[in-house]
N, C-alpha and C. Protein backbone atom coordinates (compact mmCIF):
# COMPACT_ATOMS: atom_id res chain seq x y z
N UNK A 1 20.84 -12.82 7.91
CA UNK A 1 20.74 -13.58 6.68
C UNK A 1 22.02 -13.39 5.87
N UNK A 2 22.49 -14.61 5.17
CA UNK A 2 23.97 -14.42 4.19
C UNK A 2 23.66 -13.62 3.17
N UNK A 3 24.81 -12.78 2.83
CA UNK A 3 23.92 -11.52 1.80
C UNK A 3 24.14 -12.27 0.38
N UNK A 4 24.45 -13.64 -0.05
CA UNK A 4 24.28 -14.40 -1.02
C UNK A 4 22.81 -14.50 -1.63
N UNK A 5 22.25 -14.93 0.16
CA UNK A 5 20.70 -15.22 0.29
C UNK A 5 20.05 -14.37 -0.34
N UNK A 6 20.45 -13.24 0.29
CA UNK A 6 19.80 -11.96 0.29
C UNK A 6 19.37 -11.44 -1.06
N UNK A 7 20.95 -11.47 -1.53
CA UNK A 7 20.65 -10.87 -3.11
C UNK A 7 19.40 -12.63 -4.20
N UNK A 8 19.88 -13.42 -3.61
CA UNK A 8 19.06 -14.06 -4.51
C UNK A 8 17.70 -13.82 -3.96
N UNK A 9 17.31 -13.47 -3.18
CA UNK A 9 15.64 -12.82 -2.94
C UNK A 9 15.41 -12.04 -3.33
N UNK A 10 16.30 -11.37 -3.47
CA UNK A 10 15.83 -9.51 -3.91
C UNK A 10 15.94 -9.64 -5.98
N UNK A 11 16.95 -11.18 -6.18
CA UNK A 11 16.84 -11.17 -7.83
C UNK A 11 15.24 -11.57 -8.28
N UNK A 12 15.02 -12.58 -6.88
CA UNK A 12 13.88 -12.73 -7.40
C UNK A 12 12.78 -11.95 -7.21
N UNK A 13 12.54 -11.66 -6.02
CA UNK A 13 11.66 -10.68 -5.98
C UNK A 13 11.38 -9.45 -7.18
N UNK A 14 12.75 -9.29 -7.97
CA UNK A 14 12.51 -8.50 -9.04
C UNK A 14 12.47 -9.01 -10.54
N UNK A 15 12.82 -10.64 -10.28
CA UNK A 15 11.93 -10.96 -11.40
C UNK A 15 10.38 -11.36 -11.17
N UNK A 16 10.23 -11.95 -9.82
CA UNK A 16 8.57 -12.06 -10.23
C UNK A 16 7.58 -10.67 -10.92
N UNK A 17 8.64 -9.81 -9.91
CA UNK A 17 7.44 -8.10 -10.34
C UNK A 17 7.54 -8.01 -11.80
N UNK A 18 8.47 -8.52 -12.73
CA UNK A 18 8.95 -7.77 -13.93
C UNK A 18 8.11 -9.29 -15.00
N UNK A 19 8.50 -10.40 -14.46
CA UNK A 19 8.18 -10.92 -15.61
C UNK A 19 7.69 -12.89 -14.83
N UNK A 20 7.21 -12.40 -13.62
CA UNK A 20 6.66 -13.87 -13.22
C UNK A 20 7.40 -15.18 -13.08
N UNK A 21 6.59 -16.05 -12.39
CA UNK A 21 7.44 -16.97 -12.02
C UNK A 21 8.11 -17.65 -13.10
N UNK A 22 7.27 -18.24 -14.36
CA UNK A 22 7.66 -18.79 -15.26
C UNK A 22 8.02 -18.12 -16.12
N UNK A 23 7.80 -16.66 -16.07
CA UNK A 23 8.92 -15.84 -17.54
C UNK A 23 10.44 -15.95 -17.20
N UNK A 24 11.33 -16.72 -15.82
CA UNK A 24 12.30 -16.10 -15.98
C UNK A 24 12.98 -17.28 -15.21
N UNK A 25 14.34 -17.61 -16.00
CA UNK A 25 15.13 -18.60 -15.89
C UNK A 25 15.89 -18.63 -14.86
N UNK A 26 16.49 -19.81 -14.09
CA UNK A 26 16.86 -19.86 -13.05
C UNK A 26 18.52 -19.05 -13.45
N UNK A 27 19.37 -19.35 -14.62
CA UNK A 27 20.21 -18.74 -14.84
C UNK A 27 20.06 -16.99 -14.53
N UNK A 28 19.13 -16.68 -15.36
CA UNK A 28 18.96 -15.46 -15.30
C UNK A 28 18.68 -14.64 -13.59
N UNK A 29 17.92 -15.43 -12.86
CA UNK A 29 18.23 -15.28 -11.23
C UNK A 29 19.86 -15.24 -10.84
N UNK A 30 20.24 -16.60 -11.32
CA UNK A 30 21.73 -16.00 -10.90
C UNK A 30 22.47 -15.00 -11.41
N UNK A 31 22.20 -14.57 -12.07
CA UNK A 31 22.95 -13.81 -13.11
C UNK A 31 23.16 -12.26 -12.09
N UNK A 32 21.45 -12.02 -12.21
CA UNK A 32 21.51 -10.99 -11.37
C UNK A 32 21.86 -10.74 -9.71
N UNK A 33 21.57 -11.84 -9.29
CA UNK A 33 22.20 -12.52 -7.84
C UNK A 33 23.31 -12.45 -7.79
N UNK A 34 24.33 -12.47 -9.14
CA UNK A 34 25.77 -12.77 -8.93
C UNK A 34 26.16 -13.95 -8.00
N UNK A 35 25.41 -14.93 -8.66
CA UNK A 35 25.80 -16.23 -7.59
C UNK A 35 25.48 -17.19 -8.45
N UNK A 36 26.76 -18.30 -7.68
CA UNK A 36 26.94 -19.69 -8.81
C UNK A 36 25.20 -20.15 -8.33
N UNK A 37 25.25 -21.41 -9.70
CA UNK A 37 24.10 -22.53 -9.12
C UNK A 37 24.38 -23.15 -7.83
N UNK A 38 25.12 -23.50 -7.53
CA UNK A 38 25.52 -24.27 -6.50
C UNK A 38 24.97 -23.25 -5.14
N UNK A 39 24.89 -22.10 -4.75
CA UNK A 39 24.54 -21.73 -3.66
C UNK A 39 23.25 -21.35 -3.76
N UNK A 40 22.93 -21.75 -4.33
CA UNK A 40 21.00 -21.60 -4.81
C UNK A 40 20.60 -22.29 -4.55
N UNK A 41 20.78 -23.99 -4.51
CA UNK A 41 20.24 -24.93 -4.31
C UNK A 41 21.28 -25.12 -2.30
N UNK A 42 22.11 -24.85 -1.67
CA UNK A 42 22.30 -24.76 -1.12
C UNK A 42 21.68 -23.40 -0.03
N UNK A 43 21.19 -22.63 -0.16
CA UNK A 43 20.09 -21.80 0.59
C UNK A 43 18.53 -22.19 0.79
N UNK A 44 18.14 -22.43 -0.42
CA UNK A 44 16.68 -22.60 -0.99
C UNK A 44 16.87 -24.62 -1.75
N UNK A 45 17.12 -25.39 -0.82
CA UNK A 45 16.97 -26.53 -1.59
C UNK A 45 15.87 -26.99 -2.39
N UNK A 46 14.97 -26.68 -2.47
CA UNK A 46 13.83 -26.92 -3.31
C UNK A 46 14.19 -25.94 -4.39
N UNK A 47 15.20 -25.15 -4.61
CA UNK A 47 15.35 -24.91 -6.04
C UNK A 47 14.30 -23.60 -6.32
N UNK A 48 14.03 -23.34 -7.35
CA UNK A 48 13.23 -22.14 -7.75
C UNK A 48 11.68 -21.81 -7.01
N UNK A 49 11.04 -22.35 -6.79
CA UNK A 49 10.11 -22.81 -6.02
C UNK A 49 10.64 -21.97 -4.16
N UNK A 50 11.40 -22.89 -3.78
CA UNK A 50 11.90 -22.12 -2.49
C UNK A 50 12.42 -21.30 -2.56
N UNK A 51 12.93 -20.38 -3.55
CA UNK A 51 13.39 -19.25 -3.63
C UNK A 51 12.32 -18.95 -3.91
N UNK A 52 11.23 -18.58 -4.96
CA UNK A 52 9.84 -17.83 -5.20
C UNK A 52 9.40 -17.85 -3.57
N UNK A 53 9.37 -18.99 -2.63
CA UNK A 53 8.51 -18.62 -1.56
C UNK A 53 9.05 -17.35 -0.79
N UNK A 54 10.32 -17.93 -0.64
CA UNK A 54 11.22 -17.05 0.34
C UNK A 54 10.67 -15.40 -0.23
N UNK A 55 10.94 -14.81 -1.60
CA UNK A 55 10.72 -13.73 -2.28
C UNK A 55 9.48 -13.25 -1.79
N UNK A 56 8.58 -14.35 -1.96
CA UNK A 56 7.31 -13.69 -1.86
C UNK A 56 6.90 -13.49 -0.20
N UNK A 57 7.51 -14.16 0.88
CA UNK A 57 7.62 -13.95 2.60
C UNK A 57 8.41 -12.48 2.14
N UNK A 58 9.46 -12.15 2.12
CA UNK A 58 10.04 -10.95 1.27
C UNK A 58 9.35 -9.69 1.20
N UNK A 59 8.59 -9.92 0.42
CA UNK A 59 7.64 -8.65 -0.61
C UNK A 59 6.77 -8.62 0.61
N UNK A 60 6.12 -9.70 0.98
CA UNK A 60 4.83 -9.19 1.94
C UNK A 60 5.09 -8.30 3.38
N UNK A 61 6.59 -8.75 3.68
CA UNK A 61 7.32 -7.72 4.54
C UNK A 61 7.68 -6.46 4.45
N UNK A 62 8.11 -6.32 3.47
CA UNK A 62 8.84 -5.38 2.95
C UNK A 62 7.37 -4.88 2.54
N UNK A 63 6.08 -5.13 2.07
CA UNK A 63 4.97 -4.30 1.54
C UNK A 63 4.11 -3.75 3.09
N UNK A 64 4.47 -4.77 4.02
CA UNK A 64 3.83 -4.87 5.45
C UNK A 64 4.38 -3.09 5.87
N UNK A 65 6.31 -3.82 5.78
CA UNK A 65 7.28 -2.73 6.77
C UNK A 65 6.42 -1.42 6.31
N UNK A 66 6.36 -1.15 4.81
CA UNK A 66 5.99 0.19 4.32
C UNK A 66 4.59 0.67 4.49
N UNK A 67 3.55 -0.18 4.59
CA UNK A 67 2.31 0.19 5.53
C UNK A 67 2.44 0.53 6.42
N UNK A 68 3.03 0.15 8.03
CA UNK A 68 3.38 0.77 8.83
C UNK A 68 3.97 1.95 8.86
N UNK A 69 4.88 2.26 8.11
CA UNK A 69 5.91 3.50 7.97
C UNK A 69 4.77 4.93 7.99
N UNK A 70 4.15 4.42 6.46
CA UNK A 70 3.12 5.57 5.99
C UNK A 70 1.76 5.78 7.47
N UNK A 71 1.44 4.65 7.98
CA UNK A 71 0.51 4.76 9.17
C UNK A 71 1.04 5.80 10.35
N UNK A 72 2.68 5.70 10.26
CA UNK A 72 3.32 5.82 11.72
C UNK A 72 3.29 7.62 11.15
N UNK A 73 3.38 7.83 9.98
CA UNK A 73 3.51 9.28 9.48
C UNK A 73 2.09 10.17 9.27
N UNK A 74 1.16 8.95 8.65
CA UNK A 74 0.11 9.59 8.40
C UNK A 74 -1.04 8.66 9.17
N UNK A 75 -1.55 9.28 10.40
CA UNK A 75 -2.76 8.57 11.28
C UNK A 75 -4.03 8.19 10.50
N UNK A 76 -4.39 9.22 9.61
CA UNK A 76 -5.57 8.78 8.88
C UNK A 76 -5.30 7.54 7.80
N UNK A 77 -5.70 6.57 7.86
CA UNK A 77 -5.60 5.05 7.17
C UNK A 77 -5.16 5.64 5.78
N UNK A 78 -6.83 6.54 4.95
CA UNK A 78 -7.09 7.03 3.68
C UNK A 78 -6.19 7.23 3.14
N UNK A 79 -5.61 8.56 3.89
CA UNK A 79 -4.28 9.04 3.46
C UNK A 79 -2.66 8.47 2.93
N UNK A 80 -2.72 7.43 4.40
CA UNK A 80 -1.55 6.69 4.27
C UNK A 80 -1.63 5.47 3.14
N UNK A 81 -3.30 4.91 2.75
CA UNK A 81 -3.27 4.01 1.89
C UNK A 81 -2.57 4.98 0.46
N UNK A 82 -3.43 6.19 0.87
CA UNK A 82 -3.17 6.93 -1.05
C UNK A 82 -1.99 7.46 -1.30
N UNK A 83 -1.15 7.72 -0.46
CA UNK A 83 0.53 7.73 -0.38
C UNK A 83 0.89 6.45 -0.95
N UNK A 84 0.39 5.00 -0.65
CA UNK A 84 1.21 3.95 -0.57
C UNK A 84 0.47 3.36 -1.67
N UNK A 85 0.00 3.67 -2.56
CA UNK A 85 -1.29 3.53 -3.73
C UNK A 85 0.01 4.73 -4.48
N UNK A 86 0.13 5.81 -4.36
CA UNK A 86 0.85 6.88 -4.86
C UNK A 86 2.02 6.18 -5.58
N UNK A 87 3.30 5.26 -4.85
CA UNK A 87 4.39 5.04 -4.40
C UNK A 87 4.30 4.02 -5.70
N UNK A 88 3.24 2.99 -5.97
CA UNK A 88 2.96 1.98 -6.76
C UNK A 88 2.78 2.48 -7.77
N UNK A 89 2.03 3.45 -8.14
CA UNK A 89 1.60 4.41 -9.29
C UNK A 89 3.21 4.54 -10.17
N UNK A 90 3.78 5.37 -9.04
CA UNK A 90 5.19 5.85 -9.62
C UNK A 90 6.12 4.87 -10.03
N UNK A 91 6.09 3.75 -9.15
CA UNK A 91 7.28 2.70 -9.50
C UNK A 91 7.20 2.32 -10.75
N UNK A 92 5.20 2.32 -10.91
CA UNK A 92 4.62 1.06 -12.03
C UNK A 92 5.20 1.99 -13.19
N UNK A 93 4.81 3.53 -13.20
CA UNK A 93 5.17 4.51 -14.79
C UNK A 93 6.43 4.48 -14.71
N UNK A 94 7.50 4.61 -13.35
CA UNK A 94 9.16 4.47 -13.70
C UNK A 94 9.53 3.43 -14.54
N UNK A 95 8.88 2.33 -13.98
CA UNK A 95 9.29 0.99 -14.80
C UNK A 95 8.95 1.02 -16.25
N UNK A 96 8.07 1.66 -17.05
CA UNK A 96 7.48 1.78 -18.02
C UNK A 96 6.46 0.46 -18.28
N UNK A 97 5.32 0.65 -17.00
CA UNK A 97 4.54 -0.41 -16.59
C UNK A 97 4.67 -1.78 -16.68
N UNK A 98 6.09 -1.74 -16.44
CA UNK A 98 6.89 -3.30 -16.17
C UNK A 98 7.10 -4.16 -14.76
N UNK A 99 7.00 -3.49 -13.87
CA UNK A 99 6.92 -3.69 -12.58
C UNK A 99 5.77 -3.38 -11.54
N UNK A 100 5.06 -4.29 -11.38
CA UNK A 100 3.77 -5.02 -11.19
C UNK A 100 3.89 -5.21 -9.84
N UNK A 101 3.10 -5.82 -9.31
CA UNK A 101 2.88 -6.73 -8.06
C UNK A 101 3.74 -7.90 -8.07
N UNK A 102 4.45 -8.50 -7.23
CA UNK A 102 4.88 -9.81 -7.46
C UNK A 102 4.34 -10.65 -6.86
N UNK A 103 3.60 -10.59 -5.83
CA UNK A 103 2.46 -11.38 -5.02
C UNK A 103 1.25 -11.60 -6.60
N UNK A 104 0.60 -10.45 -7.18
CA UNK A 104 -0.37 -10.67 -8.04
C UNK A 104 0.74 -11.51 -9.06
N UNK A 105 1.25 -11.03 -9.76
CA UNK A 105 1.82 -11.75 -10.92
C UNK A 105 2.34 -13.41 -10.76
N UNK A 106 2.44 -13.35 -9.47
CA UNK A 106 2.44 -15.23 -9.12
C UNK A 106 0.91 -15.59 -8.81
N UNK A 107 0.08 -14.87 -8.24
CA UNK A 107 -0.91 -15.67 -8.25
C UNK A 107 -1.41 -16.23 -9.26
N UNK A 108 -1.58 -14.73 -10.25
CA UNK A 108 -1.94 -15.14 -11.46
C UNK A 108 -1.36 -16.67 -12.19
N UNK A 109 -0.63 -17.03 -12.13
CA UNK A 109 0.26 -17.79 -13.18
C UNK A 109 -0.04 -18.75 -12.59
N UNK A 110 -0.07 -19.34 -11.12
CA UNK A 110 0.02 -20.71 -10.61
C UNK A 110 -1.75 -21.26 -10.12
N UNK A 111 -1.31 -22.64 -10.17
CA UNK A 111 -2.01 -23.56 -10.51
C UNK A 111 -2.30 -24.52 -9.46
N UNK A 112 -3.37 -25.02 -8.98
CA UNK A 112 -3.91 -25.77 -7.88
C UNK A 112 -2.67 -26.53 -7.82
N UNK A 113 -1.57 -26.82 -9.07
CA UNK A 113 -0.60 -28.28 -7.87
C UNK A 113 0.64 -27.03 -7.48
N UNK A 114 0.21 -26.21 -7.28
CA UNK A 114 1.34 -25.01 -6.79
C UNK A 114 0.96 -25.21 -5.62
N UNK A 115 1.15 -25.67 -4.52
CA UNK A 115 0.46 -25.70 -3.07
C UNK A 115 1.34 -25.11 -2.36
N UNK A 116 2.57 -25.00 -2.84
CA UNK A 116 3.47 -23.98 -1.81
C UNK A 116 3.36 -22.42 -2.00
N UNK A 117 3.71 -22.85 -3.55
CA UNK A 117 3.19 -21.26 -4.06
C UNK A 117 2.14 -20.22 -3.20
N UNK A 118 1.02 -21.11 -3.57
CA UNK A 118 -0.30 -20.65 -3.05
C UNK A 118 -0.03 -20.46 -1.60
N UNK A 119 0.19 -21.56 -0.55
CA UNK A 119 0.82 -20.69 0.61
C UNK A 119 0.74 -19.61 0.86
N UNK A 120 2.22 -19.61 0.47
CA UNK A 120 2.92 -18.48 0.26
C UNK A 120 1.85 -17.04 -0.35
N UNK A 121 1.16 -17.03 -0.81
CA UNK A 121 0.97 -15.76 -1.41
C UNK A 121 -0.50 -15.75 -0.19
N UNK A 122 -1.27 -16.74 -0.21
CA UNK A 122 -2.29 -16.68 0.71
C UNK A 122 -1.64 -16.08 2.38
N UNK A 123 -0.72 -16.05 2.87
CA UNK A 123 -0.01 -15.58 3.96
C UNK A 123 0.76 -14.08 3.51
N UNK A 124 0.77 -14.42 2.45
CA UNK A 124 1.26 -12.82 2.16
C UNK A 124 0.19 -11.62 2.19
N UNK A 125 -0.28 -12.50 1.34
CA UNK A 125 -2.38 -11.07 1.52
C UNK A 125 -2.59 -11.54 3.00
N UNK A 126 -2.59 -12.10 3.57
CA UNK A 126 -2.92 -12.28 4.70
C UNK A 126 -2.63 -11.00 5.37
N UNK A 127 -1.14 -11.49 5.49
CA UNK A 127 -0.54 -10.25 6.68
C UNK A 127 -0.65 -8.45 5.83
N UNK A 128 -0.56 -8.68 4.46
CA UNK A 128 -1.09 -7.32 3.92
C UNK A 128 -2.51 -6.70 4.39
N UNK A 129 -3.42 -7.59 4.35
CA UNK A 129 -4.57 -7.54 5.27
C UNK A 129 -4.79 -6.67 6.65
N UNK A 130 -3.85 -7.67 7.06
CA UNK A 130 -3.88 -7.31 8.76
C UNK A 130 -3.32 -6.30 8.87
N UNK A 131 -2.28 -5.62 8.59
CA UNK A 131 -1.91 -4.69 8.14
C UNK A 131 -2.54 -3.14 8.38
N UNK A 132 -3.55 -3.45 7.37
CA UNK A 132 -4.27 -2.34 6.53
C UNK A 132 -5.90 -2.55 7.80
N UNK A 133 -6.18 -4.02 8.01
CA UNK A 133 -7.33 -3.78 9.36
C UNK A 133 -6.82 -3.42 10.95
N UNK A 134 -5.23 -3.54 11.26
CA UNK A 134 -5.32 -2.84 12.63
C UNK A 134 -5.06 -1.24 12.58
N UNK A 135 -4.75 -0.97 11.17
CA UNK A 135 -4.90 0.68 10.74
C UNK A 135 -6.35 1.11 10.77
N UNK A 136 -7.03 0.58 10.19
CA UNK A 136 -8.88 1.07 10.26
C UNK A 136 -9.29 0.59 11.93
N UNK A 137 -8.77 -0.29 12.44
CA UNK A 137 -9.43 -0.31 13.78
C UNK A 137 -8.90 0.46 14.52
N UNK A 138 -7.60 1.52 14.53
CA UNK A 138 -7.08 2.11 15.58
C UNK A 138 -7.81 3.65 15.14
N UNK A 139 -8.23 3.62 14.30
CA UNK A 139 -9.01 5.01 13.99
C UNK A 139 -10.84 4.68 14.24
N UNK A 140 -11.09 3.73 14.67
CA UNK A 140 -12.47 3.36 15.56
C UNK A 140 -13.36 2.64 14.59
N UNK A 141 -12.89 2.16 13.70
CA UNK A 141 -13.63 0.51 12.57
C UNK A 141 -13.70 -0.26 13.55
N UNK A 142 -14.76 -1.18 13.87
CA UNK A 142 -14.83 -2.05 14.38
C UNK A 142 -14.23 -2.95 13.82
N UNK A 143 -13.44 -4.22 14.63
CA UNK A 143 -12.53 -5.19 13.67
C UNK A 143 -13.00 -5.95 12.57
N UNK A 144 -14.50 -6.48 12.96
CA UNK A 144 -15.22 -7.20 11.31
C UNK A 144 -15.26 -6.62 10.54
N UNK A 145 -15.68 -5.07 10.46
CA UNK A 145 -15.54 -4.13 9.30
C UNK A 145 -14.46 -3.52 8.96
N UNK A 146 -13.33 -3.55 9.65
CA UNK A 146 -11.96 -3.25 9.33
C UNK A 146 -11.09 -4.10 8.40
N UNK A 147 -11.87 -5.83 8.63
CA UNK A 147 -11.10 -6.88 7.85
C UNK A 147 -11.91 -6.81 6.86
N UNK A 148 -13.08 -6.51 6.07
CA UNK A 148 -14.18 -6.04 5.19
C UNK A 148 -13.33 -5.38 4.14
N UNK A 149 -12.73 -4.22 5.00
CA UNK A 149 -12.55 -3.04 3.90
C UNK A 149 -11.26 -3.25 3.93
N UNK A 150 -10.01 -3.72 4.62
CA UNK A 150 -9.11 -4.49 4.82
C UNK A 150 -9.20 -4.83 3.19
N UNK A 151 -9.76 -6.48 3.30
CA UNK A 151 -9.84 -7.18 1.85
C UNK A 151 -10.27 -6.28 0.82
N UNK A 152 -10.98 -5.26 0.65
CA UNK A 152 -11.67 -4.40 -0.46
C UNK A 152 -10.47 -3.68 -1.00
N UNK A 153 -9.81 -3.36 0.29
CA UNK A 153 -8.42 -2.27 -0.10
C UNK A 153 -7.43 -3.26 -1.16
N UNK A 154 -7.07 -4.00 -0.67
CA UNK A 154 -6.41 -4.81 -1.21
C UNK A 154 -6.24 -5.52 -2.45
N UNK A 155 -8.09 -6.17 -2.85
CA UNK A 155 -8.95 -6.51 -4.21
C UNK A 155 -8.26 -5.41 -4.97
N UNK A 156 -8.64 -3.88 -4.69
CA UNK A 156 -8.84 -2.96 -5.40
C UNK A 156 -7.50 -2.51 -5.87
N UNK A 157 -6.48 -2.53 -4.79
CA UNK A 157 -5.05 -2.62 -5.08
C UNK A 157 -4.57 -2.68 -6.26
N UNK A 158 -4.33 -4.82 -6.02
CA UNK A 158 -4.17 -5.51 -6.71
C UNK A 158 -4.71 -5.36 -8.17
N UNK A 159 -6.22 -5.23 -8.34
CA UNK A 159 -6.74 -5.29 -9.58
C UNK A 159 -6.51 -4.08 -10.17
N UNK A 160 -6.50 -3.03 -9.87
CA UNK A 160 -6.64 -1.72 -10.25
C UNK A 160 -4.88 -1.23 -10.81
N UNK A 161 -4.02 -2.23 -9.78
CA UNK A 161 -2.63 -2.34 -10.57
C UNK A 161 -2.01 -3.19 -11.84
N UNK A 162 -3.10 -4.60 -11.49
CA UNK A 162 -2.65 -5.38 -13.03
C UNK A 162 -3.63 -4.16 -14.27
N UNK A 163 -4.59 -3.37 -13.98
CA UNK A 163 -5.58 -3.14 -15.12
C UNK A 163 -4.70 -2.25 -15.40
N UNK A 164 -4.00 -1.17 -14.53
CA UNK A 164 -3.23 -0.30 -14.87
C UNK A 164 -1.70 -0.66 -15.52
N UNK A 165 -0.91 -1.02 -15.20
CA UNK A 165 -0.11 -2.32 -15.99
C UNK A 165 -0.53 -2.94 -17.39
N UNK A 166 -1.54 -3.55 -17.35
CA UNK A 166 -1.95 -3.78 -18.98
C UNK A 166 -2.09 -2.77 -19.72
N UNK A 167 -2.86 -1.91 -19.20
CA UNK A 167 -3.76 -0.93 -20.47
C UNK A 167 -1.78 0.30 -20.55
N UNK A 168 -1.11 0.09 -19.97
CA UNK A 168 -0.10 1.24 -19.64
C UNK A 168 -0.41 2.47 -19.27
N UNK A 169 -1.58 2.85 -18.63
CA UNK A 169 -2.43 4.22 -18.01
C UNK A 169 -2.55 3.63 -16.07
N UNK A 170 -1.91 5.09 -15.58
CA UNK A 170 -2.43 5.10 -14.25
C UNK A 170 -3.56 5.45 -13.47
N UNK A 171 -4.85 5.25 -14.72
CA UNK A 171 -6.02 5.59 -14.07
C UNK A 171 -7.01 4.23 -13.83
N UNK A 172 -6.72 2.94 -13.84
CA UNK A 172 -7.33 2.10 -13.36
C UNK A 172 -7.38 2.11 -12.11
N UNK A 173 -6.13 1.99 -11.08
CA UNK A 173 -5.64 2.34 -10.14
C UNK A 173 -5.89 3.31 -9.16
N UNK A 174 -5.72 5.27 -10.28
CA UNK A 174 -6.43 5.72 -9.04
C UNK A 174 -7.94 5.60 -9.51
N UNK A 175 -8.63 5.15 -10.08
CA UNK A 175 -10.21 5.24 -10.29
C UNK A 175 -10.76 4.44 -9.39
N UNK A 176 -10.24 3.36 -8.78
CA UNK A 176 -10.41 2.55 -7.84
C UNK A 176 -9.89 3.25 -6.32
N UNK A 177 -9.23 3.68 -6.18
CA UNK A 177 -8.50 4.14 -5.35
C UNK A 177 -9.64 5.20 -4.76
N UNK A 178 -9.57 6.21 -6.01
CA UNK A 178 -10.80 7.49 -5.37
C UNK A 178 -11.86 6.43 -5.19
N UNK A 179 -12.74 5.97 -5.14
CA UNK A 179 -13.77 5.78 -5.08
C UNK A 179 -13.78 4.91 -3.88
N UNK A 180 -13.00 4.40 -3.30
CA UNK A 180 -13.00 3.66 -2.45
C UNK A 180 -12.55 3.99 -0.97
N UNK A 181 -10.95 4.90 -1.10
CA UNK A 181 -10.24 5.28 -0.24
C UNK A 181 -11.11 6.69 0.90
N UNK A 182 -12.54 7.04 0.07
CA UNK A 182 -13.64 7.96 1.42
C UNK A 182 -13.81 7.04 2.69
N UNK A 183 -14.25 5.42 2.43
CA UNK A 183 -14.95 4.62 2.37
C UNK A 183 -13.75 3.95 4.17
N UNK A 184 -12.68 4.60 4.40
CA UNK A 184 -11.77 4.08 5.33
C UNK A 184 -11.74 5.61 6.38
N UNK A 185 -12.44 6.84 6.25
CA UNK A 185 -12.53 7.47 7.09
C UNK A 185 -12.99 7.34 8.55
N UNK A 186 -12.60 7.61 9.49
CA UNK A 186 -13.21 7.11 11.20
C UNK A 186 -14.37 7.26 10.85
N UNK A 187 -15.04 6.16 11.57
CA UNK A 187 -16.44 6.36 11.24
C UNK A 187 -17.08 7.45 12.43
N UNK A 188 -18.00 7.66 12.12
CA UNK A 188 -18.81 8.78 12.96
C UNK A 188 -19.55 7.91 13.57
N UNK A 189 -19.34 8.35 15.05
CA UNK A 189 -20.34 7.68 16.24
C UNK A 189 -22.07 7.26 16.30
């Protein structure tokens, strides 16, 4: 990928986390991109929109790559979720609960004629999903109940990070987290 590209994914990707699709001006993408208009609409021709998708294919990788990492280190799912639950915790209080989800913070905002948008973020939980269910099935979840708690992990994620984010306390997050993360142990025969 041209590292023009690059940096304009990664501007955006860090404005959706910080301040959403519509808090933040296409100037201000370039700004931090360090790139004229002209190669913005020349990468991403659809303009802000195809750059938000690209960002958000992006994040779900880059959220995918780091599920794996923590799995490949830590075999038990639980564990590796509450490391990677941990990691979010810290970013969200570094940021001074400014840096959010950027998958949630676009869902939130867009609107049935967002159809790319939506896509895009529906393929992103997707593969976050899958993710998090071939981790519970390689520890002996059967796969329907792996994609079950799969989606639960995820709900709980997500919600437990915007609640934590609003209120500026990291206990929405883990309160959801404990109560849930027993709930991914191998099951007993």
């Amino acid at each position: 990928m041209d590292p023009t590209q690059t940096r304009l994914i990664h501007a955006m990707r860090d404005a959706l986390q910080r301040r959403g699709l519509h808090g933040v001006g296409l100037s201000e993408i370039l700004a931090a991109a360090q790139a004229p208009k002209g190669v913005l609409y020349h990468h991403f021709p659809g303009g802000k929109t195809a750059l938000a998708v690209a960002a958000i294919g992006d994040t779900a990788t880059q959220m995918g790559a780091a599920l794996d990492r923590l799995m490949q280190q830590e075999p038990d799912p639980a564990l590796a979720l509450q490391a990677w639950v941990k990691g979010a915790l810290k970013q969200l209080q570094a940021s001074g609960f400014e840096r959010g989800c950027p998958l949630a913070t676009v869902a939130l905002e867009s609107t049935a004629a967002d159809t790319l948008l939506r896509s895009a973020l529906d393929q992103a939980f997707a593969t976050l999903r899958g993710h998090i269910a071939a981790a519970l099935v390689r520890v002996g979840h059967a796969p329907a109940a792996a994609e079950s708690l799969a989606a639960l992990v995820l709900a709980a994620y997500e919600g437990g990070l915007l609640q934590a984010r609003v209120a500026q306390d990291l206990a929405p997050l883990r309160l959801a987290m404990q109560s849930l993360l027993p709930l991914l142990k191998k099951p007993t025969p």
